[in-house]
Protein backbone atom coordinates (compact mmCIF):
# COMPACT_ATOMS: atom_id res chain seq x y z
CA UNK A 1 -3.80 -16.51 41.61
CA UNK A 2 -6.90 -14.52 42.43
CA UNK A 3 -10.32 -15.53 40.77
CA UNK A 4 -10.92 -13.80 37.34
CA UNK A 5 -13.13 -10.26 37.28
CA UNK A 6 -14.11 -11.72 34.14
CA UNK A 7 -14.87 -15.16 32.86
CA UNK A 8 -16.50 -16.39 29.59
CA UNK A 9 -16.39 -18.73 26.86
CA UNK A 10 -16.87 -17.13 23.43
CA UNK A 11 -17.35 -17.96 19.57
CA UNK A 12 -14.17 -18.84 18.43
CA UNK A 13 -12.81 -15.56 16.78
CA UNK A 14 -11.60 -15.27 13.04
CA UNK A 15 -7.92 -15.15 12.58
CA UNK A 16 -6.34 -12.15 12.08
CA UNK A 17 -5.80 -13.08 8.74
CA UNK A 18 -9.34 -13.15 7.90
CA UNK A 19 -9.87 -10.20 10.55
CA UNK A 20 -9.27 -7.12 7.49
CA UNK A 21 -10.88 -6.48 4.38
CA UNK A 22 -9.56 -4.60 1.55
CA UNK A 23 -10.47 -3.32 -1.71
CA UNK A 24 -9.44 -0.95 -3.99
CA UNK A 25 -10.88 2.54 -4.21
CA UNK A 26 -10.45 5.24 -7.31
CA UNK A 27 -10.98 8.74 -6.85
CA UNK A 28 -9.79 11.56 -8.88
CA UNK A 29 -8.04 9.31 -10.96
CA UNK A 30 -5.86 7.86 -7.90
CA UNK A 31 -6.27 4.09 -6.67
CA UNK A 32 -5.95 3.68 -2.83
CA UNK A 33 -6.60 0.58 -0.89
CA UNK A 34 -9.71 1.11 1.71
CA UNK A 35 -9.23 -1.40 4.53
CA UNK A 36 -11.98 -2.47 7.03
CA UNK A 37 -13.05 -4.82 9.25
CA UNK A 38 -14.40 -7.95 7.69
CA UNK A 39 -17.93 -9.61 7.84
CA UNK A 40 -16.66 -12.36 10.03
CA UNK A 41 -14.96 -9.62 12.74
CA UNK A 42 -18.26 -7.15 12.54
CA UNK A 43 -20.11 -10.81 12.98
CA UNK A 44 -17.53 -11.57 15.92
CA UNK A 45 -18.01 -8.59 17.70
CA UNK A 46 -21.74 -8.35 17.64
CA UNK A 47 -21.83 -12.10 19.03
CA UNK A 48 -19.05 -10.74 21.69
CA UNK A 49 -20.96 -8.06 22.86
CA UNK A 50 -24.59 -9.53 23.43
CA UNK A 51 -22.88 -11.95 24.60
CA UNK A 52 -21.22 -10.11 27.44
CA UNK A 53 -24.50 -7.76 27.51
CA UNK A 54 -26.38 -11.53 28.33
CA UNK A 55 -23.07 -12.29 31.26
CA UNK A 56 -24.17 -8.88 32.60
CA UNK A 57 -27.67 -9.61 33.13
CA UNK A 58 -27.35 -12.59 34.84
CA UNK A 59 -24.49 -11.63 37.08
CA UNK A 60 -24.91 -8.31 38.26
CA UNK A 61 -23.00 -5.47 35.99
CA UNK A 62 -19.72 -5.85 34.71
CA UNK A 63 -17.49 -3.44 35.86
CA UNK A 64 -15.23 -2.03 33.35
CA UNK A 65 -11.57 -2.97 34.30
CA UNK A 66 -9.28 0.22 34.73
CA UNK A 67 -5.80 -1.30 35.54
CA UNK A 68 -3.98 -3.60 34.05
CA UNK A 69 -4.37 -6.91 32.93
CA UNK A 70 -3.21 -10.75 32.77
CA UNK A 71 -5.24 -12.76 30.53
CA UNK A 72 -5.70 -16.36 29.79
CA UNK A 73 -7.02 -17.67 26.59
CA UNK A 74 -7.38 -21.10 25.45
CA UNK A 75 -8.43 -21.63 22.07
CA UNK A 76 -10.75 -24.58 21.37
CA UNK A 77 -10.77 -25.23 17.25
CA UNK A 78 -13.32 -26.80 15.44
CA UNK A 79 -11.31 -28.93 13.54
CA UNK A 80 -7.67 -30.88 14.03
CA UNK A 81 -6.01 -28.52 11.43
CA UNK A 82 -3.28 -26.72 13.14
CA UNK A 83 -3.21 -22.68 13.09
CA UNK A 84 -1.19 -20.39 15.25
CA UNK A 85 -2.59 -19.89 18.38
CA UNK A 86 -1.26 -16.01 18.48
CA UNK A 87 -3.01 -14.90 15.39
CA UNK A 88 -6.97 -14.91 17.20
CA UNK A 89 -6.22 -11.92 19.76
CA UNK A 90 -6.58 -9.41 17.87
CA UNK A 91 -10.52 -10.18 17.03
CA UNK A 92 -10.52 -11.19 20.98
CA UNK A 93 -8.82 -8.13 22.57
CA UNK A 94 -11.00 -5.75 20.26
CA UNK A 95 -14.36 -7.71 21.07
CA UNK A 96 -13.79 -7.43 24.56
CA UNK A 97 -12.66 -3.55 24.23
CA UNK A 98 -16.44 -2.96 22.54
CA UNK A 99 -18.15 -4.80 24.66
CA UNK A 100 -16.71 -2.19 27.64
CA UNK A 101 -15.72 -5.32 29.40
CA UNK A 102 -12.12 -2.79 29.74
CA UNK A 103 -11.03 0.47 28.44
CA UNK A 104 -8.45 -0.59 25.76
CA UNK A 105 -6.77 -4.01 25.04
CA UNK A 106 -2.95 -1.61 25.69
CA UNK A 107 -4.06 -2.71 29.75
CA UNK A 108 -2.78 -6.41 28.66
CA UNK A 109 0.21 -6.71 30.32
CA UNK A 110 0.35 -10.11 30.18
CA UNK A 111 -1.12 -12.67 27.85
CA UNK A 112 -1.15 -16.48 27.97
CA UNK A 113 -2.82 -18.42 24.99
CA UNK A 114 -2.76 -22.27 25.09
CA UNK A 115 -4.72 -24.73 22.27
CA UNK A 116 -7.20 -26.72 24.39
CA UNK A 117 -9.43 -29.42 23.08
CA UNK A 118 -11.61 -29.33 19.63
CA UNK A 119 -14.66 -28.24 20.23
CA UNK A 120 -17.89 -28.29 17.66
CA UNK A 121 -18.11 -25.04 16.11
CA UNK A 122 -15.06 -23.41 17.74
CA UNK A 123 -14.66 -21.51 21.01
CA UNK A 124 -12.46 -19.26 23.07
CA UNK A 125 -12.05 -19.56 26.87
CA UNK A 126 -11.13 -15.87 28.18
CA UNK A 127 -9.98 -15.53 31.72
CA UNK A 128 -9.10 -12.43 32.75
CA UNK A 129 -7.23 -10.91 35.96
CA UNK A 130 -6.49 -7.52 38.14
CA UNK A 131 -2.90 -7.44 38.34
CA UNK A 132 -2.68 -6.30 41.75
CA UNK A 133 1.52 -6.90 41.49
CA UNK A 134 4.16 -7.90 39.13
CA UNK A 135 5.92 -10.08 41.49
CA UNK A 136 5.64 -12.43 38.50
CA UNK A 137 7.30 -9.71 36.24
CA UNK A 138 9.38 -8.78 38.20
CA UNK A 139 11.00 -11.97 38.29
CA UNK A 140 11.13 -12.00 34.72
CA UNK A 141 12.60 -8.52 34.63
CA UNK A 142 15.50 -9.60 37.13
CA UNK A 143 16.77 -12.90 35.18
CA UNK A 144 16.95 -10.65 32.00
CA UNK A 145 18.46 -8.04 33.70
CA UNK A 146 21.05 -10.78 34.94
CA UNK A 147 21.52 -12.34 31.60
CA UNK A 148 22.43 -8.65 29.89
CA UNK A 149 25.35 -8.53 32.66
């Protein structure tokens, strides 16, 4: 594997069940639900992108990633309570999206999330890669191909 475009080891993001807010709105004698994103993800974000803003600095300018994407993300809690490791992209993909570190999370074409070691206070470990060729997929794509025969 080729070395990461970018590297960096963030907050730990809220889940996406704590990602939304909602509340209920009245107007003209209707109720609708108003949904947006909740202190913790605004709080997330911001952190994400001076954080990359600070990565920049020191390194030279980070390029903005046009093609597509393999990412690896291993998810340090805080505590030993268990959680599901899938439910913390969604803060991650959109942090990184803001922070311009690529144009739109949809370049993910592949996505690898592991549980790594508690950590005090929580963090993420992001590692993500040019996919120069699917050879990977590819494979993938032929064994499913064979198992549909």
């Amino acid at each position: 594997m080729t070395e990461p475009f970018f590297k960096a080891q963030l907050p730990m993001p809220p889940s996406v069940n704590h990602y939304w807010a909602k509340s209920v709105k009245r107007a003209k004698g209707k109720q609708y639900v108003h949904v947006r994103l909740s202190d913790r993800a605004k709080k997330f974000r911001s952190d994400v992108v001076a954080q990359v803003a600070d990565i920049a600095q020191r390194h030279g300018s980070i390029r903005t990633q046009n093609g597509r994407i393999r990412a690896v993300v291993t998810l340090h809690g805080a505590t030993k309570q268990s959680y599901d490791v899938d439910n913390f992209m969604k803060g991650i993909g959109d942090a990184l999206t803001h922070s311009l570190v690529y144009k739109d999370d949809k370049q993910i074409d592949e996505l690898f999330i592991k549980r790594g070691e508690v950590t005090k206070g929580g963090q993420a470990t992001i590692e993500l890669y040019e996919i120069v060729d699917n050879t990977v997929w590819n494979s993938v794509m032929d064994f499913i191909r064979g198992v549909k025969r």
